[in-house]
PDB file of N, CA and C in Angstrom:
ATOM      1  N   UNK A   1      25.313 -14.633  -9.215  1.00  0.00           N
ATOM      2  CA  UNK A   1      25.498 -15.895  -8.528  1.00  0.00           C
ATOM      3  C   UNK A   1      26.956 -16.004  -8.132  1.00  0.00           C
ATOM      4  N   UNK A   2      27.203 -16.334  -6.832  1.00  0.00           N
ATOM      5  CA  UNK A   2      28.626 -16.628  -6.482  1.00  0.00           C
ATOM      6  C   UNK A   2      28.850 -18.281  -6.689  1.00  0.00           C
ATOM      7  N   UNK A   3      29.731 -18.241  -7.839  1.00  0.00           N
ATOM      8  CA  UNK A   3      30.186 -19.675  -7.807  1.00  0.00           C
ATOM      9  C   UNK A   3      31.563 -19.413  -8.415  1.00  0.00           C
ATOM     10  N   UNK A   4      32.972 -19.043  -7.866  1.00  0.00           N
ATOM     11  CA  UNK A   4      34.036 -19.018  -8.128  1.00  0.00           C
ATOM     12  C   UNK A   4      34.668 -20.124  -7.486  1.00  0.00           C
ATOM     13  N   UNK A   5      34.576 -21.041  -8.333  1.00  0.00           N
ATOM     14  CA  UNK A   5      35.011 -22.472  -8.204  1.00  0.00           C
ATOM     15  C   UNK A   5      34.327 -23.014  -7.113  1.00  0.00           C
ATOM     16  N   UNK A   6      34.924 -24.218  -6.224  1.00  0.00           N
ATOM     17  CA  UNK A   6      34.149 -25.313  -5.570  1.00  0.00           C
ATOM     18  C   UNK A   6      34.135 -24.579  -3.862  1.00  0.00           C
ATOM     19  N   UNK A   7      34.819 -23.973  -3.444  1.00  0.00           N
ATOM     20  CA  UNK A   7      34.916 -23.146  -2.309  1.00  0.00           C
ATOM     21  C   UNK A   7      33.932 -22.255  -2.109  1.00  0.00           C
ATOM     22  N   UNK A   8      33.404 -21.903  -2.806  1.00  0.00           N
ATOM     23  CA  UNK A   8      32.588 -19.984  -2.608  1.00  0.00           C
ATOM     24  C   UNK A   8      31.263 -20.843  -3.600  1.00  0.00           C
ATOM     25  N   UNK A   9      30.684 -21.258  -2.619  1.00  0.00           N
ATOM     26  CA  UNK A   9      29.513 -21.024  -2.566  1.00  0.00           C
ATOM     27  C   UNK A   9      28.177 -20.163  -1.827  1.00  0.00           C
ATOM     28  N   UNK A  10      27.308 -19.537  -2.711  1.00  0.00           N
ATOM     29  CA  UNK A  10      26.443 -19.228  -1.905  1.00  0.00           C
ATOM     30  C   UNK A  10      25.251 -18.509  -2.656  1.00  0.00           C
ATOM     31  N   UNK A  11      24.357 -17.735  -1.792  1.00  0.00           N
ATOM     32  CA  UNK A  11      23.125 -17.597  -2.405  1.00  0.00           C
ATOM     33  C   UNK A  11      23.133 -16.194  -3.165  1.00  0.00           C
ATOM     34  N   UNK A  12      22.667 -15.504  -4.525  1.00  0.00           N
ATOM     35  CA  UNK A  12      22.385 -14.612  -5.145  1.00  0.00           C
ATOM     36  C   UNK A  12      22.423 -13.654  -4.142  1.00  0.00           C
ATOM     37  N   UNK A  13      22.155 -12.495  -4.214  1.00  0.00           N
ATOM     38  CA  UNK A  13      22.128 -11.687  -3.636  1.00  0.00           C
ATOM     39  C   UNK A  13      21.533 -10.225  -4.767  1.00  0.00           C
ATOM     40  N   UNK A  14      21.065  -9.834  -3.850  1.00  0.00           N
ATOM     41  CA  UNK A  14      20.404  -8.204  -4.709  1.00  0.00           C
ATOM     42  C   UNK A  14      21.630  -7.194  -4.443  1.00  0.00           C
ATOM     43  N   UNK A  15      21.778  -6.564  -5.842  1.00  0.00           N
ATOM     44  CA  UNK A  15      22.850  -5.563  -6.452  1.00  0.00           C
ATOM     45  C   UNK A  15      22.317  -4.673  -5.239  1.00  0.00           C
ATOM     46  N   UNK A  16      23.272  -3.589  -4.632  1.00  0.00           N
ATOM     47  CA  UNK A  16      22.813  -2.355  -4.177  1.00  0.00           C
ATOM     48  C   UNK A  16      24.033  -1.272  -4.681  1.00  0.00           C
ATOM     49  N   UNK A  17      23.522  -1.239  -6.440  1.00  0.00           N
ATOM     50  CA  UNK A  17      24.203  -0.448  -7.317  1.00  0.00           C
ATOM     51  C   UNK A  17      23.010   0.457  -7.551  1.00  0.00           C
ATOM     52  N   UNK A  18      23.439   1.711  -7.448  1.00  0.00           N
ATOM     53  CA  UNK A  18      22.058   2.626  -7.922  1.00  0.00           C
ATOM     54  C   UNK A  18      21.916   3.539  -6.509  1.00  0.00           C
ATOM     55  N   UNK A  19      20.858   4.510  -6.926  1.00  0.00           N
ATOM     56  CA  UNK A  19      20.624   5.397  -5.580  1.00  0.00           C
ATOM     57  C   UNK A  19      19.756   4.425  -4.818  1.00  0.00           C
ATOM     58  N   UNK A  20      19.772   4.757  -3.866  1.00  0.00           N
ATOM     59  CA  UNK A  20      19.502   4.668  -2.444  1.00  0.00           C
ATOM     60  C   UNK A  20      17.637   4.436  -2.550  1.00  0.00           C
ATOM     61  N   UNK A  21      17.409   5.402  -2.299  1.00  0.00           N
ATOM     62  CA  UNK A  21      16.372   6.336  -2.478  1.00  0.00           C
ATOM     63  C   UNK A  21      15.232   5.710  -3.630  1.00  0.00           C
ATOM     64  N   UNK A  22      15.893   5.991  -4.561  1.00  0.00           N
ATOM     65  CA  UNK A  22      14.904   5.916  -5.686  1.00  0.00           C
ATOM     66  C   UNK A  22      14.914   3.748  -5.855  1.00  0.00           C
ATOM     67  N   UNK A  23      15.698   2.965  -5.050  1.00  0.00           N
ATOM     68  CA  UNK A  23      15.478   1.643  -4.893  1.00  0.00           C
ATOM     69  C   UNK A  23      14.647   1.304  -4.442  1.00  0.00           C
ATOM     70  N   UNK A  24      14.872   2.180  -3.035  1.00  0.00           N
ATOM     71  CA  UNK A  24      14.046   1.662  -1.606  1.00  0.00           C
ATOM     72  C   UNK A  24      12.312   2.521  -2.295  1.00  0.00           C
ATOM     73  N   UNK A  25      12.203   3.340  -3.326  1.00  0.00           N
ATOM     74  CA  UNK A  25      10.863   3.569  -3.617  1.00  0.00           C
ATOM     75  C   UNK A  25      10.057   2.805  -4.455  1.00  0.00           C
ATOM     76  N   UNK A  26      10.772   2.179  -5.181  1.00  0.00           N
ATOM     77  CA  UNK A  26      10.629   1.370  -6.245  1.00  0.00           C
ATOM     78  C   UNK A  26      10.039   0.505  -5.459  1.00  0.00           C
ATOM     79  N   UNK A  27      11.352  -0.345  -4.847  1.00  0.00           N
ATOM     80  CA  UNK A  27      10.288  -1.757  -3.720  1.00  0.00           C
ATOM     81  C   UNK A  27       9.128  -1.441  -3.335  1.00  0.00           C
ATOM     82  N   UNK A  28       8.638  -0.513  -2.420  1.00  0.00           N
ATOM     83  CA  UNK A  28       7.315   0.267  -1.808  1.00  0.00           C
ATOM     84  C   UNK A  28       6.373   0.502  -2.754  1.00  0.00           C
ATOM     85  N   UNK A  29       6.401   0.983  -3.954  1.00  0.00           N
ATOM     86  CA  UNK A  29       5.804   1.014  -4.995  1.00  0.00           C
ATOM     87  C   UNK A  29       5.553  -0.429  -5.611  1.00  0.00           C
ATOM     88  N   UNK A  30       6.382  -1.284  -5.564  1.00  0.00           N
ATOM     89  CA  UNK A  30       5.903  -2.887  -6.108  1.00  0.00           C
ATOM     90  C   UNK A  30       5.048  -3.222  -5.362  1.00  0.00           C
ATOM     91  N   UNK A  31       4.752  -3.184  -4.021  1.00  0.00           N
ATOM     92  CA  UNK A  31       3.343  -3.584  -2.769  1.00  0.00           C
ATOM     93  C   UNK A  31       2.034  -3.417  -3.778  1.00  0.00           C
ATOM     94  N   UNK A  32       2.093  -2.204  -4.187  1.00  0.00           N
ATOM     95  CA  UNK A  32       1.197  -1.898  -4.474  1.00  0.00           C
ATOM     96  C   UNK A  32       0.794  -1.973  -5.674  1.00  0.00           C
ATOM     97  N   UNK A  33       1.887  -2.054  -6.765  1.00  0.00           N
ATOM     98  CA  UNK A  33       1.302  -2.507  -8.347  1.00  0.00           C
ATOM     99  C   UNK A  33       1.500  -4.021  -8.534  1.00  0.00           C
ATOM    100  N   UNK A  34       1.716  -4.559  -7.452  1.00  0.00           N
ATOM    101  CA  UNK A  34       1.405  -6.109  -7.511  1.00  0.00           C
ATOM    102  C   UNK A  34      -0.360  -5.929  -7.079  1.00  0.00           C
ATOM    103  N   UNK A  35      -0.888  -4.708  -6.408  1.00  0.00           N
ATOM    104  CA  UNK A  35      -2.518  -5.146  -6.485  1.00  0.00           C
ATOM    105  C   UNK A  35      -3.345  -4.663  -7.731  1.00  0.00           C
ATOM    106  N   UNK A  36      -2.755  -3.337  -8.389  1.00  0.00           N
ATOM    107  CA  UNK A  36      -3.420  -2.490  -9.153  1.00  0.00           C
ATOM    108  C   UNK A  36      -2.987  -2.965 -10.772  1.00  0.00           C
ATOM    109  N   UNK A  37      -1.677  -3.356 -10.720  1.00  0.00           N
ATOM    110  CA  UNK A  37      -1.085  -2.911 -11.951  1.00  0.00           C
ATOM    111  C   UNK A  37      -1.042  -4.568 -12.885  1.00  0.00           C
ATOM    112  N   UNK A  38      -1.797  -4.953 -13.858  1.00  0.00           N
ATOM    113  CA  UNK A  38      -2.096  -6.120 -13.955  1.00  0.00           C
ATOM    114  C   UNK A  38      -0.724  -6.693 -14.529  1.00  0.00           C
ATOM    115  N   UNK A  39      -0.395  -6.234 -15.095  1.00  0.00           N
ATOM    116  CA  UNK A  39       1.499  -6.643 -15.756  1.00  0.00           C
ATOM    117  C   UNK A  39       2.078  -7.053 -14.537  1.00  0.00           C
ATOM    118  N   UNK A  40       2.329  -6.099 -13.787  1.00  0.00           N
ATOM    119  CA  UNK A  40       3.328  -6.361 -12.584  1.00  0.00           C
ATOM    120  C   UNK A  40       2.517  -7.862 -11.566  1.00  0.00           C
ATOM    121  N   UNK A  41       1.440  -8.241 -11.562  1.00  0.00           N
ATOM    122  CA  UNK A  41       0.538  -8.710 -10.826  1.00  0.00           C
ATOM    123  C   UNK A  41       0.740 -10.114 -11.357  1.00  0.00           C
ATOM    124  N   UNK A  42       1.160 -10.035 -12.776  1.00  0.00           N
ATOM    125  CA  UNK A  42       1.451 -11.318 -13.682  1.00  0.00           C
ATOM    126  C   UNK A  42       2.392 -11.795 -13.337  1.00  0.00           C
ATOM    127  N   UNK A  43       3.743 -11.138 -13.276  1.00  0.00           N
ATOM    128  CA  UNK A  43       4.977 -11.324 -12.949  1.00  0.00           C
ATOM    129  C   UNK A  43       5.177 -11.651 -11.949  1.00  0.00           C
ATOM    130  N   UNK A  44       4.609 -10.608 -10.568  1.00  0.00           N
ATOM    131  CA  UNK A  44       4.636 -11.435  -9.164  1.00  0.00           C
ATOM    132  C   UNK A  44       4.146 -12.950  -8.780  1.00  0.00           C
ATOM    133  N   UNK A  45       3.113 -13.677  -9.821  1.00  0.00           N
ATOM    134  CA  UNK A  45       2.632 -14.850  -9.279  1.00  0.00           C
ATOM    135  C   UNK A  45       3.200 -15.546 -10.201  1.00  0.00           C
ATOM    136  N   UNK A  46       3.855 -15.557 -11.354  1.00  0.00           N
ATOM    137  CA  UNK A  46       4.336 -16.355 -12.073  1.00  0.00           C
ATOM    138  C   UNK A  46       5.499 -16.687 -11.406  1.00  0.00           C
ATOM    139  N   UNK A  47       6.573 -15.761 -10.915  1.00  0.00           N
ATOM    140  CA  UNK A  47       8.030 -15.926  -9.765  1.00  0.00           C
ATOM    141  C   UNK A  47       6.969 -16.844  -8.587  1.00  0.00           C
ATOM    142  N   UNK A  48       6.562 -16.837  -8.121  1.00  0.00           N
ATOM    143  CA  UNK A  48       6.299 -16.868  -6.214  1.00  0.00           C
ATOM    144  C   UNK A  48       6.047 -18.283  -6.975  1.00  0.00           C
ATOM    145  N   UNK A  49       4.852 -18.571  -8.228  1.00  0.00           N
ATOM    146  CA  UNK A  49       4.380 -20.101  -8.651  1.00  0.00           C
ATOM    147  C   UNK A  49       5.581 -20.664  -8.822  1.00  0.00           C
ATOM    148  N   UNK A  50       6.773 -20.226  -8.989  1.00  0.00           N
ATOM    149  CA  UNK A  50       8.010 -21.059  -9.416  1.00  0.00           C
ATOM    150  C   UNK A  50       8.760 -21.940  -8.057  1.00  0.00           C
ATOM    151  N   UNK A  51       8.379 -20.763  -7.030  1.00  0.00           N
ATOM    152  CA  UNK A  51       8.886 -21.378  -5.672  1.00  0.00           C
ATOM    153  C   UNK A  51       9.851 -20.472  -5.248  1.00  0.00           C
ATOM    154  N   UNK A  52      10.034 -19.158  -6.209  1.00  0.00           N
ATOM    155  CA  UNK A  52      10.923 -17.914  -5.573  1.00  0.00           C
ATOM    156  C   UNK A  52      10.152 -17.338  -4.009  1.00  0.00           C
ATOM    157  N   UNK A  53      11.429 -16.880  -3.848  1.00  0.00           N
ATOM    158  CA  UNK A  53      10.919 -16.075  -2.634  1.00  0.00           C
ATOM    159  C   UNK A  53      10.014 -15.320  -2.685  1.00  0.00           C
ATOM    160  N   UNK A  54       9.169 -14.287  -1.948  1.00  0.00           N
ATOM    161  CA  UNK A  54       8.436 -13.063  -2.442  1.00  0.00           C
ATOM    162  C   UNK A  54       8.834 -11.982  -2.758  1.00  0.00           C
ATOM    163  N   UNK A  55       9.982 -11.863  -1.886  1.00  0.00           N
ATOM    164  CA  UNK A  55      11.339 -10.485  -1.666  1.00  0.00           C
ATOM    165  C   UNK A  55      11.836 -10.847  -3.105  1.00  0.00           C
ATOM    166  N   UNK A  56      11.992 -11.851  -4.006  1.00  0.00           N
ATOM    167  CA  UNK A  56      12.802 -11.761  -5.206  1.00  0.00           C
ATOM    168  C   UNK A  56      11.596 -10.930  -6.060  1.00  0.00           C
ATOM    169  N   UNK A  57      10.433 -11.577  -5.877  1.00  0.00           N
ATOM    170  CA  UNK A  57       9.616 -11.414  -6.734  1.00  0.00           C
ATOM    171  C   UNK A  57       9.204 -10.396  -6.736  1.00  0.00           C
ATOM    172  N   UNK A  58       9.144  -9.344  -5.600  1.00  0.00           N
ATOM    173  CA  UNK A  58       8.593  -7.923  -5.542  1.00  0.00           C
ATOM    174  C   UNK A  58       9.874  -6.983  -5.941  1.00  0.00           C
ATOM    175  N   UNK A  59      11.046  -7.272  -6.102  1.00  0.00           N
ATOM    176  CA  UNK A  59      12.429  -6.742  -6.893  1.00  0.00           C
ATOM    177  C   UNK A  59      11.907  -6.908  -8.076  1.00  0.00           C
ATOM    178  N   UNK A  60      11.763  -7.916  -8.869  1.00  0.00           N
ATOM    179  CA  UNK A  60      11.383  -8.447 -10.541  1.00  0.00           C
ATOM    180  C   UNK A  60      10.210  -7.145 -10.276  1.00  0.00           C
ATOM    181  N   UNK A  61       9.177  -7.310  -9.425  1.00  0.00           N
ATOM    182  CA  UNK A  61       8.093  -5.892 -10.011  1.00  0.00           C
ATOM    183  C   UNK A  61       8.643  -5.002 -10.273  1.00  0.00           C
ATOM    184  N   UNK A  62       9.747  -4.462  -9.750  1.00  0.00           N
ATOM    185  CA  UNK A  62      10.273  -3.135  -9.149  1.00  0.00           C
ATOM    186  C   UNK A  62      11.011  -2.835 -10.793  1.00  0.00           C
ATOM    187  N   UNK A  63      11.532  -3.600 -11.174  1.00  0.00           N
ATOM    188  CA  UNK A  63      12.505  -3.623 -12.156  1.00  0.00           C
ATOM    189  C   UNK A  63      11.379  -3.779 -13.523  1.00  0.00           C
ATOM    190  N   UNK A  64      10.502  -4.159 -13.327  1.00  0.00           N
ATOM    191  CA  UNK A  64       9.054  -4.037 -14.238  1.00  0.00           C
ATOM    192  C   UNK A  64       8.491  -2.686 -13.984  1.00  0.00           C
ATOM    193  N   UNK A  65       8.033  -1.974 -13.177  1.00  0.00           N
ATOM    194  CA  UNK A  65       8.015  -0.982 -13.249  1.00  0.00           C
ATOM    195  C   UNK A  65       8.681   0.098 -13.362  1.00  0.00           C
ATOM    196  N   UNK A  66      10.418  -0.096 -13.444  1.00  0.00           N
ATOM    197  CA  UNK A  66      10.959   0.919 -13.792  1.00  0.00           C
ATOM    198  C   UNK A  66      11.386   0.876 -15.226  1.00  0.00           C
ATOM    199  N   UNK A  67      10.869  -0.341 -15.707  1.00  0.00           N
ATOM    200  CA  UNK A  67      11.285  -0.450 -16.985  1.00  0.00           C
ATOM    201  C   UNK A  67       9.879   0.041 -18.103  1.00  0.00           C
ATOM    202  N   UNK A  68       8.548   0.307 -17.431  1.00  0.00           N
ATOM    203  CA  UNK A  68       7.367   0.755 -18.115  1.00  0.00           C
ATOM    204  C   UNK A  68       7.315   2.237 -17.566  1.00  0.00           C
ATOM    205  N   UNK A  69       8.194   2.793 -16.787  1.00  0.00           N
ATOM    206  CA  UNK A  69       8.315   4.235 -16.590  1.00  0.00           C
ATOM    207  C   UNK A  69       9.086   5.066 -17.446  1.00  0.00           C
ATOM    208  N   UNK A  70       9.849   4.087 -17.936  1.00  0.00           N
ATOM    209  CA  UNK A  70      11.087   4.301 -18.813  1.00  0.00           C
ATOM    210  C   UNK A  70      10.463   4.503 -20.619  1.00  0.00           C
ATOM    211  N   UNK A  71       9.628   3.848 -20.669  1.00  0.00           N
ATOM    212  CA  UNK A  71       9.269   3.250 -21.960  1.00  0.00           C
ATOM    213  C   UNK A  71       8.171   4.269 -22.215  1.00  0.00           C
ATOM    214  N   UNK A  72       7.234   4.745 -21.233  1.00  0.00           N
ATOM    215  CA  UNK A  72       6.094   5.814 -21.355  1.00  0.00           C
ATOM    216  C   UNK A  72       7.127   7.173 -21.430  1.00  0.00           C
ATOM    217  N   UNK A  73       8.081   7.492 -20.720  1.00  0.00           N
ATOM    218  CA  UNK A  73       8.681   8.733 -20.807  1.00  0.00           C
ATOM    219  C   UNK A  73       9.417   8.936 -21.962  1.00  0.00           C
ATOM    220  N   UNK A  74      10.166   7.427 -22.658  1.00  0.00           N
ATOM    221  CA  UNK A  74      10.616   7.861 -24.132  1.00  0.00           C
ATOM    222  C   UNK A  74       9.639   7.728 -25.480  1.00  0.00           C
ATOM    223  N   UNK A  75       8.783   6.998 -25.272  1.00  0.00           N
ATOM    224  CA  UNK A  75       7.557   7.249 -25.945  1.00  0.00           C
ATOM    225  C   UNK A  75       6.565   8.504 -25.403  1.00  0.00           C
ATOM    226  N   UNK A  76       6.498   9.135 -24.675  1.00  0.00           N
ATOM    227  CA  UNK A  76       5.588  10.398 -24.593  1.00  0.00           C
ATOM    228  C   UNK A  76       3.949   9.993 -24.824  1.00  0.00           C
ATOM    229  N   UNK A  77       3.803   8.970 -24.582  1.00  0.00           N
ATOM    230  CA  UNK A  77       2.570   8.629 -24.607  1.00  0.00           C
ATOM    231  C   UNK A  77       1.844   8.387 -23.079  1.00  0.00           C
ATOM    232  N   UNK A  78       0.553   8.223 -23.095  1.00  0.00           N
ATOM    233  CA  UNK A  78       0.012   7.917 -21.711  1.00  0.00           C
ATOM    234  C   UNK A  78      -0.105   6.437 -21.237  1.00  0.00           C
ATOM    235  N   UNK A  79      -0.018   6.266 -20.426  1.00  0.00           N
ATOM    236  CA  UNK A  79       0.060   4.678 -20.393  1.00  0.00           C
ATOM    237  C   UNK A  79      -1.421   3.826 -20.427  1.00  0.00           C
ATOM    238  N   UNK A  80      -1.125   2.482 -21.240  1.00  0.00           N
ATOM    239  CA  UNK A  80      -2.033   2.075 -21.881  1.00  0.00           C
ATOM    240  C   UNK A  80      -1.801   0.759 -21.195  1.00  0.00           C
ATOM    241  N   UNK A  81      -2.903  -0.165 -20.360  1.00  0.00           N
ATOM    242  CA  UNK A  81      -2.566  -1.065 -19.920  1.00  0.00           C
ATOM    243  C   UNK A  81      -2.976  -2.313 -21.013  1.00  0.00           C
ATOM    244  N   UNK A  82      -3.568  -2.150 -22.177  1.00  0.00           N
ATOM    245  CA  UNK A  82      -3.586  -3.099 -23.215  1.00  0.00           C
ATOM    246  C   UNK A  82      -2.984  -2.959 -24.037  1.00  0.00           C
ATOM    247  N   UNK A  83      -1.389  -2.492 -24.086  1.00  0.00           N
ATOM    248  CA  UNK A  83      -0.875  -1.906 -25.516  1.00  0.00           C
ATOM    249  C   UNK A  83       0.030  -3.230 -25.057  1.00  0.00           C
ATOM    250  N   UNK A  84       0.573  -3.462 -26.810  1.00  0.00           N
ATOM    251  CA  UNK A  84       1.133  -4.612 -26.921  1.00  0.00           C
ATOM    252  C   UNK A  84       2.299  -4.176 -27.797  1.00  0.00           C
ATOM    253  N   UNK A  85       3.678  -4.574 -27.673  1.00  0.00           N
ATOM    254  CA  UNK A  85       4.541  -4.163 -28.231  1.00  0.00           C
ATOM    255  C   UNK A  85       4.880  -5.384 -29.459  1.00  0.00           C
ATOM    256  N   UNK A  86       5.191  -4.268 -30.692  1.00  0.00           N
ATOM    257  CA  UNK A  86       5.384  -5.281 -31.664  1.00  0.00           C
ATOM    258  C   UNK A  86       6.806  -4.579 -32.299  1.00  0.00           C
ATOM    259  N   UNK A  87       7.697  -5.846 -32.144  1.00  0.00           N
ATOM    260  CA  UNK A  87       8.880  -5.761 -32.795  1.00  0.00           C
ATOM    261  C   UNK A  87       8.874  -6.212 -33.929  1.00  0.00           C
ATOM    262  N   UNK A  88      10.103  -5.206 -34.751  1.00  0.00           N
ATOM    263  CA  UNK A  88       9.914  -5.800 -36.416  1.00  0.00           C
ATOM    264  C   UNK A  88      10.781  -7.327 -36.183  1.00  0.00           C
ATOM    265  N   UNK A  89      10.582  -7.913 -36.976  1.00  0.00           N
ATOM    266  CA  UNK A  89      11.079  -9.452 -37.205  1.00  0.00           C
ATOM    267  C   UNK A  89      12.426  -9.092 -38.431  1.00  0.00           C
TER     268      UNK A  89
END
């Protein structure tokens, strides 16, 4: 968020920190696990029900799915769309 004092205002903006490439696939890939992928499908209508944009909300997929690509490759497991993560308390 830009808010450095009362002058500089303005609207959020999306980071374009990271490759190129593997961003712009990610987005393209959210189209589509907003139809298939029931997690990501949750997330997209819970943002858009808030009154976000759609463009925010298909970033939030993007960043949901790179974060369950992440989690199957350090777990070595296959992906399980009813697995539930339990943290110790």
């Amino acid at each position: 968020i830009r808010e450095s004092g009362s002058s500089v205002r303005g609207r959020a903006r999306i980071s374009k920190v990271g490759n190129r490439k593997l961003r712009n696939l990610l987005f393209l890939c959210s189209f589509n696990a907003c139809k298939h992928n029931k997690a990501c499908k949750e997330v997209y209508e819970r943002i858009v029900n808030k009154g976000k944009s759609k463009k925010l909300a298909l970033i939030a997929v993007a960043n949901k799915l790179l974060k369950q690509s992440f989690a199957i490759a350090k777990s070595g497991r296959p992906y399980d769309e009813t697995y539930v993560s339990i943290l110790p308390r």
